[in-house]
C-alpha atoms as a PDB file:
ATOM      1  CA  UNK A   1       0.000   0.000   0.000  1.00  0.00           C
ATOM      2  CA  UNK A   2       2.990   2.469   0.801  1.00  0.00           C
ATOM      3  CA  UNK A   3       4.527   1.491  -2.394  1.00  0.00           C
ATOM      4  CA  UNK A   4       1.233   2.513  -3.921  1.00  0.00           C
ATOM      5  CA  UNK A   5       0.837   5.500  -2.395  1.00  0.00           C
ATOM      6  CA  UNK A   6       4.652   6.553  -3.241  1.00  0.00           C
ATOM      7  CA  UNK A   7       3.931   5.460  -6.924  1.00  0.00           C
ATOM      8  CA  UNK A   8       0.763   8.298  -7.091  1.00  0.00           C
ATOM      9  CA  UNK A   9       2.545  10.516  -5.368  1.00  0.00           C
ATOM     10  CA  UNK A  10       5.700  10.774  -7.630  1.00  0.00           C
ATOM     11  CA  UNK A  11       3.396  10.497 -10.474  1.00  0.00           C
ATOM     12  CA  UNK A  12       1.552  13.678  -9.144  1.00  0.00           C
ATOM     13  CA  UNK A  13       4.524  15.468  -8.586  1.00  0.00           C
ATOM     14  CA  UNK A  14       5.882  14.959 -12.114  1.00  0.00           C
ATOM     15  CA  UNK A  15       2.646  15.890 -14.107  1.00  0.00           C
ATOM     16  CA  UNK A  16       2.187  19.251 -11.797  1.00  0.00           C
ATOM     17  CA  UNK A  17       5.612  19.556 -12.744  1.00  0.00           C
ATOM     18  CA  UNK A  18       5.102  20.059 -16.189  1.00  0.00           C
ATOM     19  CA  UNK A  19       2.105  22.546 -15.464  1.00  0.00           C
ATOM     20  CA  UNK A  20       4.174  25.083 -13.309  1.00  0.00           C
ATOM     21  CA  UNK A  21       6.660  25.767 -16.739  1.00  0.00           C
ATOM     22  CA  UNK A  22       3.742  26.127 -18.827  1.00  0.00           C
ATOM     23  CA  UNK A  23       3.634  29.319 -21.561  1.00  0.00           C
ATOM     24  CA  UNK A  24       1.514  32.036 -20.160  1.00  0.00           C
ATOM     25  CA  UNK A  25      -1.115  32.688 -22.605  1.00  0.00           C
ATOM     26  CA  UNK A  26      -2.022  36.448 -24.068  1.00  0.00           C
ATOM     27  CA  UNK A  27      -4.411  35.423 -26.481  1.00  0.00           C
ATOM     28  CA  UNK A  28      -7.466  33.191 -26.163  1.00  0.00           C
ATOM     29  CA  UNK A  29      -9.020  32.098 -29.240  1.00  0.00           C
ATOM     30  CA  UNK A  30     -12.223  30.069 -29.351  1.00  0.00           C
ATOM     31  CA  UNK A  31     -13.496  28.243 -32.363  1.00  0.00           C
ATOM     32  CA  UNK A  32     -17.367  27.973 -32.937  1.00  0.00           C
ATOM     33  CA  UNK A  33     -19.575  27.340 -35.560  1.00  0.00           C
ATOM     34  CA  UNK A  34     -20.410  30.318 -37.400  1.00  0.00           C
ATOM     35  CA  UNK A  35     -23.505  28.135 -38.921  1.00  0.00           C
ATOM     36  CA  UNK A  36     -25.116  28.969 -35.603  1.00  0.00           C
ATOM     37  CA  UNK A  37     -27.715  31.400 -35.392  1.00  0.00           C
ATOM     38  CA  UNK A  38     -25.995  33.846 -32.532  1.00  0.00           C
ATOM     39  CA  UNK A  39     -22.257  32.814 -34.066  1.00  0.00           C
ATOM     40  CA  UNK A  40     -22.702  34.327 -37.219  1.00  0.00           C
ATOM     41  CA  UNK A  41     -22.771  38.153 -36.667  1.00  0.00           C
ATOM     42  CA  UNK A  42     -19.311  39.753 -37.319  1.00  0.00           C
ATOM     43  CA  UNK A  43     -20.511  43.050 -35.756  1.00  0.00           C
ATOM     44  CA  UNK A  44     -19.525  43.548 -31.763  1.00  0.00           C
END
């Protein structure tokens, strides 16, 4: 069980890892359907 637990835990740390060097972001984009009746207006 404590090799268990010591398995998860070292997994954990190495996939939070991986998230603390991450890119910081400026842009979002979002892709939708423009098909869609409230999607397709171009005008804010």
């Amino acid at each position: 069980m404590k090799k268990l637990l010591a398995a998860l835990t070292v997994a954990l740390l190495a996939v939070s890892a991986g998230a603390a060097h991450a890119k910081d972001w400026s842009t979002v984009r979002f892709g939708v359907d423009a098909s869609y009746a409230p999607f397709e207006s171009k005008a804010p």
